[in-house]
C-alpha atoms as a PDB file:
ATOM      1  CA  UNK A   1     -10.415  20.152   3.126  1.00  0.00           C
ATOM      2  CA  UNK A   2     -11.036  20.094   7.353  1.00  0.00           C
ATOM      3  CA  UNK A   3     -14.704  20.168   6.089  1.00  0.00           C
ATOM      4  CA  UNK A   4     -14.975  17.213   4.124  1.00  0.00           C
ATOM      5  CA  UNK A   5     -13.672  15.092   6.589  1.00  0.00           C
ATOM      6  CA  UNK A   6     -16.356  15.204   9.550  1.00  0.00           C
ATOM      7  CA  UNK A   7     -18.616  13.552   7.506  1.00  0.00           C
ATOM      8  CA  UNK A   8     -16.498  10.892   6.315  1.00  0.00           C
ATOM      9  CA  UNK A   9     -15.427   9.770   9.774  1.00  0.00           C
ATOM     10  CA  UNK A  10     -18.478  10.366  10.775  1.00  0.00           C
ATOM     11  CA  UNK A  11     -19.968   7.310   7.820  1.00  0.00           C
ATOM     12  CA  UNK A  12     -16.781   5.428   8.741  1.00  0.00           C
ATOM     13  CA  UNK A  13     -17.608   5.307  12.586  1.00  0.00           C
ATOM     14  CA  UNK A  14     -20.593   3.804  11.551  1.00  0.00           C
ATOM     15  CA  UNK A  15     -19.679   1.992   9.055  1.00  0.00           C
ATOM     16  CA  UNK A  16     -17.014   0.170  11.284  1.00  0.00           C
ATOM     17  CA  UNK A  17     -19.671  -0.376  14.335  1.00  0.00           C
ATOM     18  CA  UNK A  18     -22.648  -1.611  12.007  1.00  0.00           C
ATOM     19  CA  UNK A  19     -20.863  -3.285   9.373  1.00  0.00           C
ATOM     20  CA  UNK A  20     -22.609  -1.882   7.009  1.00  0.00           C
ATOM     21  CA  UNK A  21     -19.855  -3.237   3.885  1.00  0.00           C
ATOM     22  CA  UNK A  22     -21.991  -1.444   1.327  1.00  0.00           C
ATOM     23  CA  UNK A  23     -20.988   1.522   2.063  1.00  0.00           C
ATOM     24  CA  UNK A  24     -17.363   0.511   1.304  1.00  0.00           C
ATOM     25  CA  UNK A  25     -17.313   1.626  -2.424  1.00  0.00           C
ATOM     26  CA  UNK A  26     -18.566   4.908  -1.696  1.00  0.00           C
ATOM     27  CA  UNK A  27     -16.953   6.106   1.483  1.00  0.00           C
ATOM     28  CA  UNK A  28     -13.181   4.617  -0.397  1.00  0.00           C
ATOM     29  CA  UNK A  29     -14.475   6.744  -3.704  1.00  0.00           C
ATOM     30  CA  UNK A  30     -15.384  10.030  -1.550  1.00  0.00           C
ATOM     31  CA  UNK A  31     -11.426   9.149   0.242  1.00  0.00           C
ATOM     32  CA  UNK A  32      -9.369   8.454  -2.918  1.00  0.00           C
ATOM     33  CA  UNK A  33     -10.895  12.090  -4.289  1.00  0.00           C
ATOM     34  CA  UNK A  34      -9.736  13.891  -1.556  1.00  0.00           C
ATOM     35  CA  UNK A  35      -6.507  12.131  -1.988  1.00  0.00           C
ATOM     36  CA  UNK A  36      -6.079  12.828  -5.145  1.00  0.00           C
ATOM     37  CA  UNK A  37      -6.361  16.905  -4.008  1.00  0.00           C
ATOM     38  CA  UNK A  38      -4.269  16.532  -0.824  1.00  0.00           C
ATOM     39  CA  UNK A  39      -1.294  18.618  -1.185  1.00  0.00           C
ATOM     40  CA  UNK A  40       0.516  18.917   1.998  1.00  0.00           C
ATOM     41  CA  UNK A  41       1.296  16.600   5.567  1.00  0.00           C
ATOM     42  CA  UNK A  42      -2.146  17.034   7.187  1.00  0.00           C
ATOM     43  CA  UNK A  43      -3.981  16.207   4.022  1.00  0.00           C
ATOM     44  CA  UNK A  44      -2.259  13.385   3.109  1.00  0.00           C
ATOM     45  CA  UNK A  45      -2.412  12.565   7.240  1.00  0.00           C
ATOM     46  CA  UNK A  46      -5.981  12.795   7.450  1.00  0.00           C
ATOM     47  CA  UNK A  47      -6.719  10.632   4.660  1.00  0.00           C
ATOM     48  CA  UNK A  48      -4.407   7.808   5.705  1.00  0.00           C
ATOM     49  CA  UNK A  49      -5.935   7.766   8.808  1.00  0.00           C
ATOM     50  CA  UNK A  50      -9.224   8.014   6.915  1.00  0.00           C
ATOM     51  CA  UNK A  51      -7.721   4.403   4.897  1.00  0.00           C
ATOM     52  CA  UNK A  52      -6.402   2.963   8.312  1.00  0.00           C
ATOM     53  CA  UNK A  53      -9.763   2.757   9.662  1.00  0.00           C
ATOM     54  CA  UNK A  54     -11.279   0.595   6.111  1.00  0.00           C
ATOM     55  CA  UNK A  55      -8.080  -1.284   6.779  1.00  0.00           C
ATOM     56  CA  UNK A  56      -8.975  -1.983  10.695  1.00  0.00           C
ATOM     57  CA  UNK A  57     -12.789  -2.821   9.828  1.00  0.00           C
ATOM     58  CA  UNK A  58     -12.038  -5.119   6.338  1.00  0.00           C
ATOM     59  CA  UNK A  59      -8.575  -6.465   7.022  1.00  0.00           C
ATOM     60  CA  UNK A  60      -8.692  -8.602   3.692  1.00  0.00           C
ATOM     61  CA  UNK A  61      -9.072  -5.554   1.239  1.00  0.00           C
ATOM     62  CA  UNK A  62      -5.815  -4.795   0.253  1.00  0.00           C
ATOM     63  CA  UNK A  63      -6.720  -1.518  -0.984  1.00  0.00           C
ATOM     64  CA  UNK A  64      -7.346   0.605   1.937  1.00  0.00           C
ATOM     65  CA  UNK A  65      -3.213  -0.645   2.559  1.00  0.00           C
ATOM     66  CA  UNK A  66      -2.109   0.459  -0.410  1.00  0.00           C
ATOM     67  CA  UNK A  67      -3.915   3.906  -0.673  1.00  0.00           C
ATOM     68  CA  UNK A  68      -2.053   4.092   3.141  1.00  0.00           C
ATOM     69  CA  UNK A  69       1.262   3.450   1.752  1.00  0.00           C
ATOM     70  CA  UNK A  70       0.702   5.855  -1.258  1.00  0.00           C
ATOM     71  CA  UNK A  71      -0.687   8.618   1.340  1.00  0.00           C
ATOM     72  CA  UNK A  72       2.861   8.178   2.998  1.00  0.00           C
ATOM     73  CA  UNK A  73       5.151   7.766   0.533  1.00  0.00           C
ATOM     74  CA  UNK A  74       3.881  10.981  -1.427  1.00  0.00           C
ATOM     75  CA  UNK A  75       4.344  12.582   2.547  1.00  0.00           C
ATOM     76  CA  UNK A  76       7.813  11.321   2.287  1.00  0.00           C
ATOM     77  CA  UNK A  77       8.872  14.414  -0.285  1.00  0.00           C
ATOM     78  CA  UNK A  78       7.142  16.992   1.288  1.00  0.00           C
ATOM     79  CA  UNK A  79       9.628  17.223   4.592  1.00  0.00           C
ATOM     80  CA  UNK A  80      13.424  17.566   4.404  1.00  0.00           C
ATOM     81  CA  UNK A  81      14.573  16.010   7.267  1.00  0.00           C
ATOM     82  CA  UNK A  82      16.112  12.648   6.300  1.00  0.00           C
ATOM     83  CA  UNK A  83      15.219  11.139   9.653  1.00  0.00           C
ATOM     84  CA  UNK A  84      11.614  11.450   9.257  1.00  0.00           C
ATOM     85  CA  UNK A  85      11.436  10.314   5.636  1.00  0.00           C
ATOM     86  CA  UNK A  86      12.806   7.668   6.452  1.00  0.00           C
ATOM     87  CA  UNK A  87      10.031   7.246   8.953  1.00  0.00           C
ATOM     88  CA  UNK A  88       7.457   7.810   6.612  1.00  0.00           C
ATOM     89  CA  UNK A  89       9.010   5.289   3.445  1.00  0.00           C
ATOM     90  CA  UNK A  90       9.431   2.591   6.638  1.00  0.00           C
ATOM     91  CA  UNK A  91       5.307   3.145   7.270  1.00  0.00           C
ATOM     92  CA  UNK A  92       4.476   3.132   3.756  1.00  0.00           C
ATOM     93  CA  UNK A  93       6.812   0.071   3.292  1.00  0.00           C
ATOM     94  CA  UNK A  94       4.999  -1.889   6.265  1.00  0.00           C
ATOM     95  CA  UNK A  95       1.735  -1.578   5.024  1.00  0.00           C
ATOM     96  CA  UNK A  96       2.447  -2.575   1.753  1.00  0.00           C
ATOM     97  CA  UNK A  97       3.709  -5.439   2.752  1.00  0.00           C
ATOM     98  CA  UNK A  98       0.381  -6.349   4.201  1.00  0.00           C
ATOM     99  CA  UNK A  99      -0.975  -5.097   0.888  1.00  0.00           C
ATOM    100  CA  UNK A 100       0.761  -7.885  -0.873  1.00  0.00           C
ATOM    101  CA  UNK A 101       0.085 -10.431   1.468  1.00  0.00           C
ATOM    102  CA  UNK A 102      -3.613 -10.124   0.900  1.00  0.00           C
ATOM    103  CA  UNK A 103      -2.878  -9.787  -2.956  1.00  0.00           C
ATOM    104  CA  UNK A 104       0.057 -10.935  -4.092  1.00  0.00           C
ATOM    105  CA  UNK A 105       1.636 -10.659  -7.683  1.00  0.00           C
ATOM    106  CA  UNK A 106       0.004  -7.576  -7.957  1.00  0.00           C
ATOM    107  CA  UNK A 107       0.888  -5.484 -10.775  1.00  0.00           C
ATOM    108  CA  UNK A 108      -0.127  -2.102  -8.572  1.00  0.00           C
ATOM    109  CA  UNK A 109       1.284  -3.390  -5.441  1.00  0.00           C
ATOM    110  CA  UNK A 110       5.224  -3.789  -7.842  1.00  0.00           C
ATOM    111  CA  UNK A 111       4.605  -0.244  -8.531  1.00  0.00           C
ATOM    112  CA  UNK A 112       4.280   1.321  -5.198  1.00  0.00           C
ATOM    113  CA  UNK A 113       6.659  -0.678  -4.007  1.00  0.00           C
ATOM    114  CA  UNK A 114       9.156   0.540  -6.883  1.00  0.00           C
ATOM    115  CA  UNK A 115       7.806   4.081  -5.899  1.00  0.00           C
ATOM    116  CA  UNK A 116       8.730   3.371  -2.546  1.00  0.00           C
ATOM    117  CA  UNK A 117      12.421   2.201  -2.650  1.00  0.00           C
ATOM    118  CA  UNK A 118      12.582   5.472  -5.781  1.00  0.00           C
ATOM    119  CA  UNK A 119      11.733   7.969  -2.105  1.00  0.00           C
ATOM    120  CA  UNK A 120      14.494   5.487  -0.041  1.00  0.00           C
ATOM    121  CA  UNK A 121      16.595   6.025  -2.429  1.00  0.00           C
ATOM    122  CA  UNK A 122      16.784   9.936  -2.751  1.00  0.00           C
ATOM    123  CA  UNK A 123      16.825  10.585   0.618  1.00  0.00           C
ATOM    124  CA  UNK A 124      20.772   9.331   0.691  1.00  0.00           C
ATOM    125  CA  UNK A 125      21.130   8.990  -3.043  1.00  0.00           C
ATOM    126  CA  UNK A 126      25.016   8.191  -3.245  1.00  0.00           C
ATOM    127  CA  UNK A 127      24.895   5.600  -1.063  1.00  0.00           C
ATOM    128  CA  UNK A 128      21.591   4.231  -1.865  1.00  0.00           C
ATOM    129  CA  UNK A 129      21.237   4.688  -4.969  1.00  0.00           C
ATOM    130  CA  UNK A 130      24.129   2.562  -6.538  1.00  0.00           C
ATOM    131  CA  UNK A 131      22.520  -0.423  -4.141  1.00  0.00           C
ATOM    132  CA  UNK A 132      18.810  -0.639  -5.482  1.00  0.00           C
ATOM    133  CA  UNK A 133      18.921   0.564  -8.740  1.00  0.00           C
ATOM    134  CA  UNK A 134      18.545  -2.683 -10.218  1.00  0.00           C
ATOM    135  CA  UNK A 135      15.816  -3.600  -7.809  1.00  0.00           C
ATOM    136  CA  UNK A 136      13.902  -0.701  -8.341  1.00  0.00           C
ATOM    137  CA  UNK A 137      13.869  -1.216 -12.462  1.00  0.00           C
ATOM    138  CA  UNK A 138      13.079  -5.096 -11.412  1.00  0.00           C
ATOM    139  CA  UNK A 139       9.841  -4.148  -9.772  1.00  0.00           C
ATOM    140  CA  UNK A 140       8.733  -2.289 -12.821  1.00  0.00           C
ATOM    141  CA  UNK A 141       9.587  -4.714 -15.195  1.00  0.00           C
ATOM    142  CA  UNK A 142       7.767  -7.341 -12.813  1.00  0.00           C
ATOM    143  CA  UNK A 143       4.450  -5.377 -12.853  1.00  0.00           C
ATOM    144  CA  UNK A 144       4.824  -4.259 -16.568  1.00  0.00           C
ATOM    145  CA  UNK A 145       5.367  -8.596 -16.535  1.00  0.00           C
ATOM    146  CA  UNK A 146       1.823  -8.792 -14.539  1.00  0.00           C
ATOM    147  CA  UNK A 147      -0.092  -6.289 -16.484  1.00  0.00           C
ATOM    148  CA  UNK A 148       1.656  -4.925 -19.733  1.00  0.00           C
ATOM    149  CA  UNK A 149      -2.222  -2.391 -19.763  1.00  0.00           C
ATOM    150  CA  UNK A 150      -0.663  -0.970 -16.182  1.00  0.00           C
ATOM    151  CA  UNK A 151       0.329   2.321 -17.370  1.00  0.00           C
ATOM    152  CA  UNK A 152       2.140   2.886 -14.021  1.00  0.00           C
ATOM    153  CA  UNK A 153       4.831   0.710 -14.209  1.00  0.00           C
ATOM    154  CA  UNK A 154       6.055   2.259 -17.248  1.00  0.00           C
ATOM    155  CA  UNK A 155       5.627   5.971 -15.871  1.00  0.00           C
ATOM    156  CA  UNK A 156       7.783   5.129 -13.173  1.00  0.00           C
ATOM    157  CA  UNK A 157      10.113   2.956 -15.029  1.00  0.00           C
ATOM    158  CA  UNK A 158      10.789   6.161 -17.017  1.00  0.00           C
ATOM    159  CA  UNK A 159      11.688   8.022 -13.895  1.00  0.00           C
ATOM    160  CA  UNK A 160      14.229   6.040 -12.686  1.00  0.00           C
ATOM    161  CA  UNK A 161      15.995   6.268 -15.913  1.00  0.00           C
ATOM    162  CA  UNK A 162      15.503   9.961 -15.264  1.00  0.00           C
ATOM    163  CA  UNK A 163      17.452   9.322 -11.871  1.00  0.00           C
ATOM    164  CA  UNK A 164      20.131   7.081 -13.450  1.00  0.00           C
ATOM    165  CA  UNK A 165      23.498   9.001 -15.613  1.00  0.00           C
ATOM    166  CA  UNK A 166      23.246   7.977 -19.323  1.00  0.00           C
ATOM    167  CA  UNK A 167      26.649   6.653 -18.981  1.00  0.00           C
ATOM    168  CA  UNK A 168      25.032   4.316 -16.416  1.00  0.00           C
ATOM    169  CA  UNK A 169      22.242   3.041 -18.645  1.00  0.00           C
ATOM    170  CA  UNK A 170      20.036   6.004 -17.820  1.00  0.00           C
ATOM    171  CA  UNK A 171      18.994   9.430 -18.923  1.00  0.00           C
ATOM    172  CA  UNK A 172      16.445  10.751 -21.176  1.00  0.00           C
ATOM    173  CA  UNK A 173      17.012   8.893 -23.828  1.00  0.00           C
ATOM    174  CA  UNK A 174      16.393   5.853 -22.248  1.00  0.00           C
ATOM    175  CA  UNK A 175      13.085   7.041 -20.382  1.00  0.00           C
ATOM    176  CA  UNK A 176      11.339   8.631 -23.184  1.00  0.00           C
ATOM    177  CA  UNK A 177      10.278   5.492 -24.764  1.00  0.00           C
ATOM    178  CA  UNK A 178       8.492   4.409 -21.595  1.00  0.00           C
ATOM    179  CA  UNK A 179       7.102   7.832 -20.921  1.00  0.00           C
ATOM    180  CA  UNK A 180       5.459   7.474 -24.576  1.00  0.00           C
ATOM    181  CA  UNK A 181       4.296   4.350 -23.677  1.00  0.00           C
ATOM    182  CA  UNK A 182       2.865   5.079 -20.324  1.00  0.00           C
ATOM    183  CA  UNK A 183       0.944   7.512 -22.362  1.00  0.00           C
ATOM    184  CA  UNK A 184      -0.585   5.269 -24.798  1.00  0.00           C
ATOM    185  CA  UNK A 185      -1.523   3.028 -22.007  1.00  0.00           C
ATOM    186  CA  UNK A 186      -3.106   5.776 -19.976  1.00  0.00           C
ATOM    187  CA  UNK A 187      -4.931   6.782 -22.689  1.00  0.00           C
ATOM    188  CA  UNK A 188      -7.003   3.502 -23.111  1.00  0.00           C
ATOM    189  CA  UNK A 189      -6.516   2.507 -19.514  1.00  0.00           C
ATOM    190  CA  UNK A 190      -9.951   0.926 -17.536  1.00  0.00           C
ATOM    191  CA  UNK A 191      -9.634   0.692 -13.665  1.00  0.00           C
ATOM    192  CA  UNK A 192     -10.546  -2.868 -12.590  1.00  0.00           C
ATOM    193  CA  UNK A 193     -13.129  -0.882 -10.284  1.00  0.00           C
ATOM    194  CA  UNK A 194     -14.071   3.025  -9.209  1.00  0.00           C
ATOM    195  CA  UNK A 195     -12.088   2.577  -6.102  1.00  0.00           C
ATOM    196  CA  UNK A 196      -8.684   0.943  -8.020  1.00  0.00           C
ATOM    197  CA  UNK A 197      -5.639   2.368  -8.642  1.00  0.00           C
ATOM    198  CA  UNK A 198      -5.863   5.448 -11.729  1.00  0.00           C
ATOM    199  CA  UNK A 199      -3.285   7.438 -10.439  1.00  0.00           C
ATOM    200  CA  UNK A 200      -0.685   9.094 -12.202  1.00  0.00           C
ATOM    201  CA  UNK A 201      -1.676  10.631 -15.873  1.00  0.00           C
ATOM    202  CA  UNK A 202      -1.097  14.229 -14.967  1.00  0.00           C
ATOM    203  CA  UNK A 203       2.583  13.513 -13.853  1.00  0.00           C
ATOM    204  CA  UNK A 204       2.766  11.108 -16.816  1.00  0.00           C
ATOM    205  CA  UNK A 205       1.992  14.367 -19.197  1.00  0.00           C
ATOM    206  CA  UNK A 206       4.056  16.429 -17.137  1.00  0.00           C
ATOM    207  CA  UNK A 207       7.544  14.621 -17.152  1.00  0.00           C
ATOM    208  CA  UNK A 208       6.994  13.720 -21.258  1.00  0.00           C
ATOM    209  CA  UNK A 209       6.606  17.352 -21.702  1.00  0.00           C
ATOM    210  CA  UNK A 210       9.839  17.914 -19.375  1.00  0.00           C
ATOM    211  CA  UNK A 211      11.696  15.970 -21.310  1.00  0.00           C
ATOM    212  CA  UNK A 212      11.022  16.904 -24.551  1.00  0.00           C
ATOM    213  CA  UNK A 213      11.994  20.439 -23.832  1.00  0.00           C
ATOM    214  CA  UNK A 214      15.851  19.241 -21.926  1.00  0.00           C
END
């Protein structure tokens, strides 16, 4: 991946000193595809970083934020220690806020954020997870409110079920329906734009399957 990356800070050096804004599109499309591959910390490091730097030359495109946040939240399961994923959900957290400020009631933005407080939660999930629960389902019935095409916000709707005891209102039973319909949605789902948000279908597939075989 180490190669791909000279020449994209390389365009976004220049980018940033030139402001040359039409290459926007294409250096965020070339980012968001290695994002899509990252797999580990450094990965998912070097293309936040990559996403800070749009952020730091166009401060009033919220995306570059949110593909920051998602780049640390997704960081956020890949180390144990509870101390630094709390570090990372805090980072993710403060630049979605910024996210939101540029575009607020954003269907997307709900989602992360749900996807967010879903990572605070496990990393102390007795205590935490009682707490925001109710918040977390909240956000994805807000963005499902926002855009009932987002395919996201039912996805992840469905997985906190998944996290949730039947006898609490949870369980498979309760997610399936929304994992269905995440499906459906995916399947005739448009991205506003090549750089928005079309993440997700893969792990969509993969906890419907999951479930059907419990």
């Amino acid at each position: 991946m180490k190669k791909h990356l000279i020449p994209i800070l390389y365009l976004v050096f220049a980018f940033t000193v030139n402001g040359q804004t039409q290459q926007y599109h294409s250096l965020m499309i070339e980012n968001i595809a290695l994002m899509d591959k990252a797999t580990n910390i450094e990965e998912y490091h070097s293309v936040a970083n990559t996403f800070q730097r749009f952020s730091n030359s166009l401060p009033d495109e919220w995306l570059p934020y949110y593909y920051y946040s998602y780049c640390f939240v997704q960081m956020s399961y890949l180390v144990e220690d509870k101390n630094e994923r709390d570090r990372y959900v805090e980072e993710a957290r403060k630049y979605l806020s910024v996210s939101d400020s540029i575009s607020p009631d954003n269907s997307e933005i709900f989602v992360l954020n749900g996807f967010i407080l879903q990572a605070y939660m496990s990393i102390e999930k007795m205590t935490r997870g009682m707490k925001y629960n109710k918040e977390c389902l909240d956000m994805f019935r807000k963005a499902a409110n926002l855009n009932p095409q987002n395919p996201r916000s039912y996805l992840w709707h469905a997985v906190q079920l998944l996290n949730i005891p039947a006898f609490m209102g949870g369980g498979k039973e309760e997610a399936l329906p929304y994992l269905e319909l995440a499906l459906k949605r995916f399947k005739d789902f448009e991205p506003e734009t090549d750089i928005s948000p079309d993440w997700g279908r893969n792990y969509a597939i993969k906890k419907y399957n999951e479930v059907l075989k419990e």
